[in-house]
N, C-alpha and C. Protein backbone atom coordinates (compact mmCIF):
# COMPACT_ATOMS: atom_id res chain seq x y z
N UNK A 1 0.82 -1.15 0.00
CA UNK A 1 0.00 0.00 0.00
C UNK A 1 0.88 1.24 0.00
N UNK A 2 0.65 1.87 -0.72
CA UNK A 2 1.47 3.29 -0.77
C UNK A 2 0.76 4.68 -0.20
N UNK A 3 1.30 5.03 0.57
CA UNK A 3 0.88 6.03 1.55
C UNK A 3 0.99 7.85 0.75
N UNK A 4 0.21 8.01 0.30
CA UNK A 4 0.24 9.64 -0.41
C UNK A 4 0.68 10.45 0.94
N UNK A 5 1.89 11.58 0.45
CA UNK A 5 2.35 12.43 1.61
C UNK A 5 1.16 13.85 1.58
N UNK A 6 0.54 14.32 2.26
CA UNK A 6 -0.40 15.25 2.38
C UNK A 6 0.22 16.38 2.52
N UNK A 7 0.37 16.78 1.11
CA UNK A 7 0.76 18.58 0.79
C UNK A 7 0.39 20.20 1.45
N UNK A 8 1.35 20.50 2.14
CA UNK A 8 0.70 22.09 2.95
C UNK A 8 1.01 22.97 1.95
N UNK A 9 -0.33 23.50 1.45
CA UNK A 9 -0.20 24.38 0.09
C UNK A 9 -0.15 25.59 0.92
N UNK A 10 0.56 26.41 0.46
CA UNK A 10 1.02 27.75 0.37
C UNK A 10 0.70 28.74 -0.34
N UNK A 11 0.10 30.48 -0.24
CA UNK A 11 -0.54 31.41 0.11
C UNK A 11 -1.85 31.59 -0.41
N UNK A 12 -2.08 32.62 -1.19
CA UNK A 12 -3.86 32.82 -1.11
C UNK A 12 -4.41 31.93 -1.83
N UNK A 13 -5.99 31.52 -1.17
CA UNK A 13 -7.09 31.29 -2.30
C UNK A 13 -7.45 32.59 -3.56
N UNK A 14 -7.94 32.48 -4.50
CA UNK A 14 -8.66 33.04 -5.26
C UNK A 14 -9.84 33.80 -4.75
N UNK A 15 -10.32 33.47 -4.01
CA UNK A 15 -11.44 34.23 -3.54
C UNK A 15 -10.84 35.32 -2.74
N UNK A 16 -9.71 34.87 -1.42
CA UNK A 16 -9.44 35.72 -0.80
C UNK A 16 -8.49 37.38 -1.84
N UNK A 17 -8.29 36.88 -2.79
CA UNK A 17 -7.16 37.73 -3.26
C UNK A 17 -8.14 38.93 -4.51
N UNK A 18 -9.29 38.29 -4.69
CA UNK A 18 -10.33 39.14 -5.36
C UNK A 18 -11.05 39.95 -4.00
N UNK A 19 -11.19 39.42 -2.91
CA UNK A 19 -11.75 40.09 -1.98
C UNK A 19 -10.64 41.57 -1.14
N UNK A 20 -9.29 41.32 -1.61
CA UNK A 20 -8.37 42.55 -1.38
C UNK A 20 -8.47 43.30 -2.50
N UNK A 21 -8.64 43.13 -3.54
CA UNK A 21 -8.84 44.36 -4.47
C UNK A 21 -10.17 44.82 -4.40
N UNK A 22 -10.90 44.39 -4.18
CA UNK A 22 -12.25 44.88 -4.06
C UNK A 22 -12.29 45.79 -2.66
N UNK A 23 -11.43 45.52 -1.49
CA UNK A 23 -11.25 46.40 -0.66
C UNK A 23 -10.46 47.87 -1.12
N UNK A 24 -9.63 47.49 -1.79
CA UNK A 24 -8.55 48.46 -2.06
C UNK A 24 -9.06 49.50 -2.39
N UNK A 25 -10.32 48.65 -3.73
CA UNK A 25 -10.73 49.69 -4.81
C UNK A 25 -12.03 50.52 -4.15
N UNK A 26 -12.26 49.81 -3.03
CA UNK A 26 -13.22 50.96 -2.19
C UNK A 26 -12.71 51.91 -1.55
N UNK A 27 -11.19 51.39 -0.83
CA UNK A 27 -10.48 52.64 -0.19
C UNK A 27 -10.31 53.89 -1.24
N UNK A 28 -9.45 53.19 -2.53
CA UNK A 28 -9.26 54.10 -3.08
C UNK A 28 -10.32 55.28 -3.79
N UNK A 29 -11.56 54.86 -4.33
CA UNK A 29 -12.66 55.55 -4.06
C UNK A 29 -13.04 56.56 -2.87
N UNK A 30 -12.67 56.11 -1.70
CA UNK A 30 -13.05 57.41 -0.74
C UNK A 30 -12.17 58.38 -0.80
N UNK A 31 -10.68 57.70 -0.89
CA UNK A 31 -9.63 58.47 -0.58
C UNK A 31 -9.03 60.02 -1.62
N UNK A 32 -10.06 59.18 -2.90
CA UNK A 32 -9.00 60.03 -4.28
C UNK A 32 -9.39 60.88 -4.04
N UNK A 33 -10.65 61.24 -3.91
CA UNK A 33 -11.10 62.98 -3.65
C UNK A 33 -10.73 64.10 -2.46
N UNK A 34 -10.06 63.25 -1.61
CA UNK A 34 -9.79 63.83 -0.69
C UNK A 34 -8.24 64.65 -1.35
N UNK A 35 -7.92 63.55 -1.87
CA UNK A 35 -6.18 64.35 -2.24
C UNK A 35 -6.42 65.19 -3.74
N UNK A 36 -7.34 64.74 -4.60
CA UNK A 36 -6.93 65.09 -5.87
C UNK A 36 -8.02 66.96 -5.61
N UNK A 37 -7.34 67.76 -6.96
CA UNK A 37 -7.96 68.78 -6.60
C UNK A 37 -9.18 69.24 -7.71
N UNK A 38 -10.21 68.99 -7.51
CA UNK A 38 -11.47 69.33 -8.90
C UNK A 38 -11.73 70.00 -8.81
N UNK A 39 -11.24 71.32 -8.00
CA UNK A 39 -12.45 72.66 -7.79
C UNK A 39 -11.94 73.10 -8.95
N UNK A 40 -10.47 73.21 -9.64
CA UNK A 40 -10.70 73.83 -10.86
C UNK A 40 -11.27 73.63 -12.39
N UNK A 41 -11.73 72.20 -11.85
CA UNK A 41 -12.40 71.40 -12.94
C UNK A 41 -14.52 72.28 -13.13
N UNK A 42 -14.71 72.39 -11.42
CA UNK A 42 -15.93 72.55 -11.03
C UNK A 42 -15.70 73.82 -11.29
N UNK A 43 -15.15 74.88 -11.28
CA UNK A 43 -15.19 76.20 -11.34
C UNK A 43 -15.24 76.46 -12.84
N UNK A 44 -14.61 75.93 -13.55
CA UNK A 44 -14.35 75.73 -15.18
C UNK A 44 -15.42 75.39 -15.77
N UNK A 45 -16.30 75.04 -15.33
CA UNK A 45 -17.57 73.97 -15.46
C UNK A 45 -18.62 74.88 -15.38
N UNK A 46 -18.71 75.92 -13.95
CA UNK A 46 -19.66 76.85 -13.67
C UNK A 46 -19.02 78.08 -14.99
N UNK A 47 -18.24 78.35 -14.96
CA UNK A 47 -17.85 79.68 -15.84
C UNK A 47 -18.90 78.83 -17.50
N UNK A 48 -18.50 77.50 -17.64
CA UNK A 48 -19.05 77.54 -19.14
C UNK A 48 -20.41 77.57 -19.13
N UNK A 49 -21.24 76.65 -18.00
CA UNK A 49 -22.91 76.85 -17.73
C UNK A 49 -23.32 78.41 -17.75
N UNK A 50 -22.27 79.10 -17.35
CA UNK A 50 -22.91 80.93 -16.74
C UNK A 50 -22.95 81.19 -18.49
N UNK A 51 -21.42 81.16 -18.99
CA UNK A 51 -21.23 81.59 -20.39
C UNK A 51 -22.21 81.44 -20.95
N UNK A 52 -22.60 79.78 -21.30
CA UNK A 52 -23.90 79.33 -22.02
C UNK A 52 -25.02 80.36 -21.98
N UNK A 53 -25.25 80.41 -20.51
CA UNK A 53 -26.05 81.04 -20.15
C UNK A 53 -26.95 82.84 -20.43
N UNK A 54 -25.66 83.25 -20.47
CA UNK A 54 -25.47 84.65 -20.72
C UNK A 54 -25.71 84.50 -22.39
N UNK A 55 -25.24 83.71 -23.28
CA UNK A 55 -25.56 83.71 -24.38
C UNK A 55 -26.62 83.20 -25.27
N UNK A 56 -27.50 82.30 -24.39
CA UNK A 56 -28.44 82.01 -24.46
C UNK A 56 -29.87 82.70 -24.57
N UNK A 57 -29.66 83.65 -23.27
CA UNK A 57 -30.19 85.06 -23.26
C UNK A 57 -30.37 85.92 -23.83
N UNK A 58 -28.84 85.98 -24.55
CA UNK A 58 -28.42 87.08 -25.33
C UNK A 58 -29.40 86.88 -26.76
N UNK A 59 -29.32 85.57 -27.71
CA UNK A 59 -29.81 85.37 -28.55
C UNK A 59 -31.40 85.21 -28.37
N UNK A 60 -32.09 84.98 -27.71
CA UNK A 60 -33.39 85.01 -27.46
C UNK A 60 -33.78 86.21 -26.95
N UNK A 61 -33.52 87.65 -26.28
CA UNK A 61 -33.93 88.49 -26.26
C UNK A 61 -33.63 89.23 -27.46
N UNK A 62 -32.39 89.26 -28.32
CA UNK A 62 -32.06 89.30 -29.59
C UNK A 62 -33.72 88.84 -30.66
N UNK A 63 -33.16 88.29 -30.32
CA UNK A 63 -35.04 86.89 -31.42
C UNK A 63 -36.08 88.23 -31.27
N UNK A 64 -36.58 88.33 -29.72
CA UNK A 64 -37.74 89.00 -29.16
C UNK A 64 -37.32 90.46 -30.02
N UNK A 65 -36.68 90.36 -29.86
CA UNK A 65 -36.40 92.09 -30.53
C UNK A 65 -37.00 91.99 -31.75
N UNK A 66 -36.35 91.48 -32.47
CA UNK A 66 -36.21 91.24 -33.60
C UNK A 66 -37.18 90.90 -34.18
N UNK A 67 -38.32 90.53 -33.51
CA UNK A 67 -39.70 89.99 -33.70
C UNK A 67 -40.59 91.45 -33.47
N UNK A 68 -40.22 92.00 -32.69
CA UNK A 68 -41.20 92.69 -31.84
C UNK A 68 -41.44 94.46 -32.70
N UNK A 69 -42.22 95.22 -32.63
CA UNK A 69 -42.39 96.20 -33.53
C UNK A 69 -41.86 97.64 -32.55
N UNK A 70 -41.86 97.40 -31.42
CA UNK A 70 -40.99 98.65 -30.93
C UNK A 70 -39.84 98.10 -30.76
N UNK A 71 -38.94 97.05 -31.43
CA UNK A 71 -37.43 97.21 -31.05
C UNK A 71 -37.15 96.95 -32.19
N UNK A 72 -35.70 97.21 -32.58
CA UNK A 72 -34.97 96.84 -33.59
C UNK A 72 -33.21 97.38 -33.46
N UNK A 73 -32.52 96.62 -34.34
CA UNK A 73 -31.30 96.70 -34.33
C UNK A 73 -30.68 98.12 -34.62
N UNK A 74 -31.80 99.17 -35.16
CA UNK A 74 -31.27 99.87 -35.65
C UNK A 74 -31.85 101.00 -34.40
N UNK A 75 -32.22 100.56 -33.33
CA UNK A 75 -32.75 101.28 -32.24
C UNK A 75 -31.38 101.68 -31.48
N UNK A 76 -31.07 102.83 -30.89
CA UNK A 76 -30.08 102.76 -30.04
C UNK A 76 -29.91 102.07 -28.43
N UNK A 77 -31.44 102.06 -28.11
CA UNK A 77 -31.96 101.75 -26.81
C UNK A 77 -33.35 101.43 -26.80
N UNK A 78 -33.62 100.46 -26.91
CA UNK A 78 -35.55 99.77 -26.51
C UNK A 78 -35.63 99.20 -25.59
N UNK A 79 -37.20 98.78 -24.80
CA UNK A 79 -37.17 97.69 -23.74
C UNK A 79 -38.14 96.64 -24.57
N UNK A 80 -37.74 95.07 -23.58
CA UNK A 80 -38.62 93.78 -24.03
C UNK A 80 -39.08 93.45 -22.95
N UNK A 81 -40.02 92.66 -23.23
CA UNK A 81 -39.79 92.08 -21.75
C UNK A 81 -40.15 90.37 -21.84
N UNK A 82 -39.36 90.07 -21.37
CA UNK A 82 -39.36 88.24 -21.01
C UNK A 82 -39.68 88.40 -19.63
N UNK A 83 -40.57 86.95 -20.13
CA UNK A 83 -41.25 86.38 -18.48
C UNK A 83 -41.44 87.17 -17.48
N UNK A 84 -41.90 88.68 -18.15
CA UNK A 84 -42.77 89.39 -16.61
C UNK A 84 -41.27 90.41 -16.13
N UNK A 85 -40.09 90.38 -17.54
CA UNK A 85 -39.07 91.46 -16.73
C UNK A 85 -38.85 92.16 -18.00
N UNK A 86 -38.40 93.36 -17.80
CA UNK A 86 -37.97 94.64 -18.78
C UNK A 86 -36.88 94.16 -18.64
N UNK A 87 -36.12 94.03 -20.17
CA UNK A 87 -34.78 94.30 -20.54
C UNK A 87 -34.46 95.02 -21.14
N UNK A 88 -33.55 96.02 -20.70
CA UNK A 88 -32.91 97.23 -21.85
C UNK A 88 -32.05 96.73 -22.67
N UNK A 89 -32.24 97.19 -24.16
CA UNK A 89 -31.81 96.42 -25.29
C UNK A 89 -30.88 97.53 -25.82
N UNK A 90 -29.80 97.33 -26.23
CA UNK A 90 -29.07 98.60 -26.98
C UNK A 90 -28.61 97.63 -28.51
N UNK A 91 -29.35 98.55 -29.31
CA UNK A 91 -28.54 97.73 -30.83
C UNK A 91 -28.86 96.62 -30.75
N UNK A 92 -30.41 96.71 -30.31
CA UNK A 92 -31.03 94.79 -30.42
C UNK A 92 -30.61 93.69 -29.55
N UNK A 93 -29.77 94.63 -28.91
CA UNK A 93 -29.20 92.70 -27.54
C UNK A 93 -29.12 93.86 -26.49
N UNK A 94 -29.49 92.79 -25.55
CA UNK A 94 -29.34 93.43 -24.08
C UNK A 94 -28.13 94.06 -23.79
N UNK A 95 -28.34 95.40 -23.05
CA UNK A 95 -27.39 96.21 -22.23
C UNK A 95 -26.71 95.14 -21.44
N UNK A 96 -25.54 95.47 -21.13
CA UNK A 96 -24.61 95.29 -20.00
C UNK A 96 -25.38 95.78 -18.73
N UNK A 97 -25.37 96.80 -19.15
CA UNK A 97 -25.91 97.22 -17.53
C UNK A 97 -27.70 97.73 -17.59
N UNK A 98 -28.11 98.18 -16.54
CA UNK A 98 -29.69 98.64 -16.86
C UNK A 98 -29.66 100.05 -17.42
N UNK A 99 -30.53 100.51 -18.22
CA UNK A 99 -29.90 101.49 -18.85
C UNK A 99 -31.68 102.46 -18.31
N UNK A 100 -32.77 102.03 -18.04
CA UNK A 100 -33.92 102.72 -17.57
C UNK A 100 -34.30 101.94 -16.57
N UNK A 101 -35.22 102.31 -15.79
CA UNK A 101 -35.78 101.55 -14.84
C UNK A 101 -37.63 101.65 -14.58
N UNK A 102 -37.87 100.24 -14.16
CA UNK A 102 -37.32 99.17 -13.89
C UNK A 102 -36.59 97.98 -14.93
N UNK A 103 -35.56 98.52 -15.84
CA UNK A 103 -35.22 97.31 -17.07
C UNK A 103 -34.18 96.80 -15.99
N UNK A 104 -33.55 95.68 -16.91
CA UNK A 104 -32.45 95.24 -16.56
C UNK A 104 -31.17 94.64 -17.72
N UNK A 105 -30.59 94.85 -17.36
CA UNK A 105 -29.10 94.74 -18.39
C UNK A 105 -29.28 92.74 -18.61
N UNK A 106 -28.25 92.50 -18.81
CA UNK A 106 -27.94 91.24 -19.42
C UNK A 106 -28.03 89.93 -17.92
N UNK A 107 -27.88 90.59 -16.70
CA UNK A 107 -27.77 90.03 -15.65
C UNK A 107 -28.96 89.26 -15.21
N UNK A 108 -29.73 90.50 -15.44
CA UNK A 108 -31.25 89.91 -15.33
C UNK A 108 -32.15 88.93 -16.20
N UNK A 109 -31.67 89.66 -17.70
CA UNK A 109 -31.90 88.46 -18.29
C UNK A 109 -31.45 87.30 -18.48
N UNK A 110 -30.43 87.01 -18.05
CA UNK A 110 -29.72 85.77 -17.98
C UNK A 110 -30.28 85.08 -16.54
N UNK A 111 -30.52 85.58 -15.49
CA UNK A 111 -31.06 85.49 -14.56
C UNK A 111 -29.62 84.52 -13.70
N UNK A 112 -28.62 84.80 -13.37
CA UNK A 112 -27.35 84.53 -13.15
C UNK A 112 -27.57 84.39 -12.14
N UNK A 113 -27.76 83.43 -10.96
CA UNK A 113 -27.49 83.25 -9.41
C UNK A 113 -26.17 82.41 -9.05
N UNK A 114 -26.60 82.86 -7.32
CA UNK A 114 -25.30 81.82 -6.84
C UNK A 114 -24.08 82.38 -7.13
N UNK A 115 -23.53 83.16 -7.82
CA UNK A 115 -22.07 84.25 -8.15
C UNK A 115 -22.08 85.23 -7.91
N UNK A 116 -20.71 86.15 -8.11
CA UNK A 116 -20.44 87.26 -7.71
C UNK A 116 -20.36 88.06 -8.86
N UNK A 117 -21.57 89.10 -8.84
CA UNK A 117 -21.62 89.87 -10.32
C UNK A 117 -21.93 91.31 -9.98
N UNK A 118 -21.80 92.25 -10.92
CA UNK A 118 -22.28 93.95 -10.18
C UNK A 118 -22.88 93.72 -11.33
N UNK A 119 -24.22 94.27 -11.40
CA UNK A 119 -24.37 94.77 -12.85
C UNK A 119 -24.41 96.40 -12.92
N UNK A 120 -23.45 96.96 -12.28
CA UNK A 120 -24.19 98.25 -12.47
C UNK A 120 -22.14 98.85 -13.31
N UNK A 121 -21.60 97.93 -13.29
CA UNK A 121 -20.15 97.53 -13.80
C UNK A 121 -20.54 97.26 -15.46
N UNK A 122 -19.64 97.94 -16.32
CA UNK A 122 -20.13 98.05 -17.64
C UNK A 122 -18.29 97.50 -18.33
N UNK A 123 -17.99 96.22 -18.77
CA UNK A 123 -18.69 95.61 -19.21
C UNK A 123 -19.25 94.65 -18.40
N UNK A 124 -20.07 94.11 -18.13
CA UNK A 124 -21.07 93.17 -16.97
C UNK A 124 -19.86 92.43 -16.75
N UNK A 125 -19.67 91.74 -15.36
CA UNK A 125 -18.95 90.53 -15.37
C UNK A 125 -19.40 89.70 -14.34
N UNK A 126 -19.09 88.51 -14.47
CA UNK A 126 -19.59 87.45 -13.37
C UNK A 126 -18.32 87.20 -13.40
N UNK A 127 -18.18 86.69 -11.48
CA UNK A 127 -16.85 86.31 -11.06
C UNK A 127 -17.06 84.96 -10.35
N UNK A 128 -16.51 84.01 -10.84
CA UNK A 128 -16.74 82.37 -10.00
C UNK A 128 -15.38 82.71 -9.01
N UNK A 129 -14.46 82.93 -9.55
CA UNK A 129 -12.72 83.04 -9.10
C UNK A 129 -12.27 84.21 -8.89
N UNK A 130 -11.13 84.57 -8.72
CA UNK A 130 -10.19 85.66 -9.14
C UNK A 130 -9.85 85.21 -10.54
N UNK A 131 -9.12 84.34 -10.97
CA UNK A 131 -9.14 83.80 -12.42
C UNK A 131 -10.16 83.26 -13.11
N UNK A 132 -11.22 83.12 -12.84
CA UNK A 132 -12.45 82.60 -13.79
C UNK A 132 -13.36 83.72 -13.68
N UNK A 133 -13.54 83.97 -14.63
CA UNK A 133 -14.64 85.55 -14.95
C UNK A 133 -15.58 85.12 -16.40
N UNK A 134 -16.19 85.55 -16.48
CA UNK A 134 -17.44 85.55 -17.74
C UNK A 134 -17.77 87.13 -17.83
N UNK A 135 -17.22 87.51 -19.52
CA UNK A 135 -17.59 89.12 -19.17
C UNK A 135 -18.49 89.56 -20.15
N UNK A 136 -19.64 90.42 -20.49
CA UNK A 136 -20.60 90.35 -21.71
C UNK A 136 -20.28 91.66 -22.16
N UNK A 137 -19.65 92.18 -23.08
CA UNK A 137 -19.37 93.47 -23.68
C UNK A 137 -20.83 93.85 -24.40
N UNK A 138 -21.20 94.88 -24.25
CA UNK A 138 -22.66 95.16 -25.07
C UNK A 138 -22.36 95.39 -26.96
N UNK A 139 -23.35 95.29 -27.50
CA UNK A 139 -23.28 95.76 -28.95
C UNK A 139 -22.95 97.12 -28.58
N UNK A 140 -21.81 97.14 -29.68
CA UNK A 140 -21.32 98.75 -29.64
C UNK A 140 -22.65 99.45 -31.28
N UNK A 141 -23.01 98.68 -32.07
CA UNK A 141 -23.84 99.02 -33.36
C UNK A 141 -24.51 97.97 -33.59
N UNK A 142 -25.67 98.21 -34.85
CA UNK A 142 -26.43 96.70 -35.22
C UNK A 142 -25.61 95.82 -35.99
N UNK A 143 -24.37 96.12 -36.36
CA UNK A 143 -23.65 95.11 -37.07
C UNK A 143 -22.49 94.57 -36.16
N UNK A 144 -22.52 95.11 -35.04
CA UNK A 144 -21.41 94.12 -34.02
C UNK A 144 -22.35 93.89 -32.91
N UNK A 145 -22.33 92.59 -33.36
CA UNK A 145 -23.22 91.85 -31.84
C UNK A 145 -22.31 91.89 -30.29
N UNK A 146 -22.81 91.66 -29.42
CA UNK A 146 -21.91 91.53 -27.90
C UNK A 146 -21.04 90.77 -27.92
N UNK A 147 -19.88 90.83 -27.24
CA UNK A 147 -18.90 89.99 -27.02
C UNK A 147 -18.77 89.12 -25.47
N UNK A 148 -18.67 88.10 -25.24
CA UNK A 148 -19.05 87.12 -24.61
C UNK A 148 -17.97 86.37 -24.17
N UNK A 149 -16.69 86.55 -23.17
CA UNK A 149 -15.62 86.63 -22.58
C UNK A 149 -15.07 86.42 -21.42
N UNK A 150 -14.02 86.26 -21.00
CA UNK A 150 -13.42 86.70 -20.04
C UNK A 150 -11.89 85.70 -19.78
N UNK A 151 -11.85 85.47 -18.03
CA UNK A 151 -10.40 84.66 -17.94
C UNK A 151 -11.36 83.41 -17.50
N UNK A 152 -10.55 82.43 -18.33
CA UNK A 152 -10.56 80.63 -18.53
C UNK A 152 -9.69 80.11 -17.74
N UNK A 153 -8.78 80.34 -16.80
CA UNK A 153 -8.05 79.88 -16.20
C UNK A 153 -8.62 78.82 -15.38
N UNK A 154 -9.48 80.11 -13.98
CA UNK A 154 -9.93 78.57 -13.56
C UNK A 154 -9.24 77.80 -12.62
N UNK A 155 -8.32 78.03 -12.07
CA UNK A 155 -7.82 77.17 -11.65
C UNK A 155 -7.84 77.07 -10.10
């Protein structure tokens, strides 16, 4: 009769060694955000939603004008009004700033919360940062539309 010698196998199962990466990869999940830095990702992010934003505005009170029989491009200054607000229009797109009252410049119509903005500051600017700004230059005539700007940094 031949006696088999009974083998002491040596280190992990398979199960146990899928069950350490699956730990790991949870640590590392809590941990990455703590070290890595996204606010300039998130700040970069808000400047392009505001941008959008501001230009979004811009072209749809533009439209309204442009539709409407007391405004036009060739107006130096008209009011519209969206959703229940006066916007002062210079050269068919909204003012930078309010130019009669109760209108409102580009701020209002964009309806911009949550940031740091003056509108009574010509050219308008919204500030997420010291380096991230969104700035709306008004139409200087009906053949130069607003300019729609600022610092991208961001960081």
């Amino acid at each position: 009769m031949t006696v088999i010698a009974a083998r002491k196998e040596k280190g992990f199962t398979l199960i146990e060694l899928v069950m350490v990466i699956v730990i790991l990869g949870i640590l590392a999940a809590f941990a990455l955000p703590r070290f890595a830095d996204f606010g300039g990702d998130a700040r970069s992010a808000s400047r392009e939603g505001i941008s959008g934003s501001i230009r979004s505005a811009s072209a749809i009170a533009h439209a309204k004008c442009l539709a409407s029989d007391s405004c036009s491009n060739t107006d130096a200054t008209a009011t519209i009004t969206l959703e229940g607000v006066t916007v002062d229009m210079v050269h068919g797109y909204p003012a930078s700033v309010p130019v009669s009252s109760p209108g409102v410049g580009i701020g209002g119509a964009a309806q911009v919360d949550g940031v740091d903005f003056d509108e009574t500051s010509d050219p308008f600017t919204v500030t997420i940062a010291s380096d991230c700004t969104v700035t709306y230059t008004q139409a200087t005539s009906a053949t130069v539309p607003p300019v729609i700007g600022g610092d991208e940094t961001c960081s």
